[in-house]
Protein backbone atom coordinates (compact mmCIF):
# COMPACT_ATOMS: atom_id res chain seq x y z
CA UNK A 1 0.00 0.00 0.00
CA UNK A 2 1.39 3.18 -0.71
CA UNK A 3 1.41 6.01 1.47
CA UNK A 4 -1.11 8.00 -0.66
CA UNK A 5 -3.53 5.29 -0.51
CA UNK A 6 -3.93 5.90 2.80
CA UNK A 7 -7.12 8.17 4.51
CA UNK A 8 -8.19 9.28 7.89
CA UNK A 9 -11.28 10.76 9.44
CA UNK A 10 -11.92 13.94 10.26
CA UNK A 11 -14.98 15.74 11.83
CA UNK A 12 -16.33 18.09 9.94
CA UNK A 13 -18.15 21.30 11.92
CA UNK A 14 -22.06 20.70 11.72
CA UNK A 15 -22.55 24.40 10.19
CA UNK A 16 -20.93 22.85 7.38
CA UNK A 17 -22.78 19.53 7.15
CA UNK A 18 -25.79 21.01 5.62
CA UNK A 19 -23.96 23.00 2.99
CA UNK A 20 -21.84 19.81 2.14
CA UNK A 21 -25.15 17.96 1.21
CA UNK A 22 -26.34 20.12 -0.96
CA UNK A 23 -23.64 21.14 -3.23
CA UNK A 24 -23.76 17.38 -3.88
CA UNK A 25 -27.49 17.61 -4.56
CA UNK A 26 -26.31 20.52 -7.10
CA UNK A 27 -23.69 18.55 -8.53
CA UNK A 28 -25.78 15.44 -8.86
CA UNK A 29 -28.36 17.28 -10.79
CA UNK A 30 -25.60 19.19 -13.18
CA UNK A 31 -23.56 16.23 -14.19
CA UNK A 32 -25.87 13.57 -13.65
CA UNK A 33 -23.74 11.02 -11.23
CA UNK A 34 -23.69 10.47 -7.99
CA UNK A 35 -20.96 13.15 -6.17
CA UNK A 36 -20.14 11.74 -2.83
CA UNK A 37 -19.88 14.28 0.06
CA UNK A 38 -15.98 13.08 0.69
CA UNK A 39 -15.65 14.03 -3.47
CA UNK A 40 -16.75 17.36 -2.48
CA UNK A 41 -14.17 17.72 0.30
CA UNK A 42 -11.22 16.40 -0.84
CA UNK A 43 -11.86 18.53 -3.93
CA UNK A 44 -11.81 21.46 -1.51
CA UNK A 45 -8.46 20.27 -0.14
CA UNK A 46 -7.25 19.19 -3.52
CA UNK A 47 -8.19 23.09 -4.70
CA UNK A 48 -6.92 24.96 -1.99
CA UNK A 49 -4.33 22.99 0.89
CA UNK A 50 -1.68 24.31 -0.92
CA UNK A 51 -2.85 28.39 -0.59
CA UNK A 52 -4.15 27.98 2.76
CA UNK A 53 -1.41 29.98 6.04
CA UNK A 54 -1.42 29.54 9.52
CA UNK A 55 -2.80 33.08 9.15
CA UNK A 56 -6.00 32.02 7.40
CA UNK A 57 -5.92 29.12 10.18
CA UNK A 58 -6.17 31.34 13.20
CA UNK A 59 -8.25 34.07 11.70
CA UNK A 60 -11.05 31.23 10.89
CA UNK A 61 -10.91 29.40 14.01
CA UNK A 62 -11.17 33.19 15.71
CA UNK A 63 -14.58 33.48 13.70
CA UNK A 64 -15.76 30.59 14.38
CA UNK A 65 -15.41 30.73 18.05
CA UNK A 66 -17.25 34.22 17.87
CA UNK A 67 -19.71 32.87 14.67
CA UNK A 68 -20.97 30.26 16.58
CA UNK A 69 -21.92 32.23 19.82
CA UNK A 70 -23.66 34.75 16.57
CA UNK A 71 -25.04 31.74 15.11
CA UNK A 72 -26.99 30.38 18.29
CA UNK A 73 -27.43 34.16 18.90
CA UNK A 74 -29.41 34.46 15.68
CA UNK A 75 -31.49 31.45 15.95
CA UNK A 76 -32.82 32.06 19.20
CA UNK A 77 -34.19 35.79 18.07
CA UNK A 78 -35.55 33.64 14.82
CA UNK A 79 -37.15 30.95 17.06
CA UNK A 80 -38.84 33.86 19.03
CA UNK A 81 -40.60 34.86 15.68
């Protein structure tokens, strides 16, 4: 086995689930195959590990922290509606 054969698992955030499934929806409907979710994200890696700094890194994971408090912030005030 080589060593590119190889995979692992990673968790994916759940904000990001939803997205994920329907982009391969989209693409199943454009090209007329089945596009597997993991297609979807290794194409992301494929398209943009190499561009990606510990810069970009930090700066997401500082949104996130913030985007999620936002998130359940927003959905509350929607769930009052």
């Amino acid at each position: 086995m080589k060593k590119s054969d190889l995979s692992k698992t990673y968790r994916v955030r759940g904000e990001f689930v939803e997205s994920i499934k329907e982009k391969s929806l989209d693409f199943i409907i454009e090209t007329k195959e089945r596009i597997e979710e993991a297609d979807i994200i290794n194409a992301l890696i494929y398209k943009h590990l190499k561009d990606i700094t510990a810069k970009d890194v930090t700066k997401y994971i500082k949104l996130t922290d913030f985007g999620i408090t936002y998130i359940m912030l927003l959905r509350i005030l929607h769930w009052r509606d």
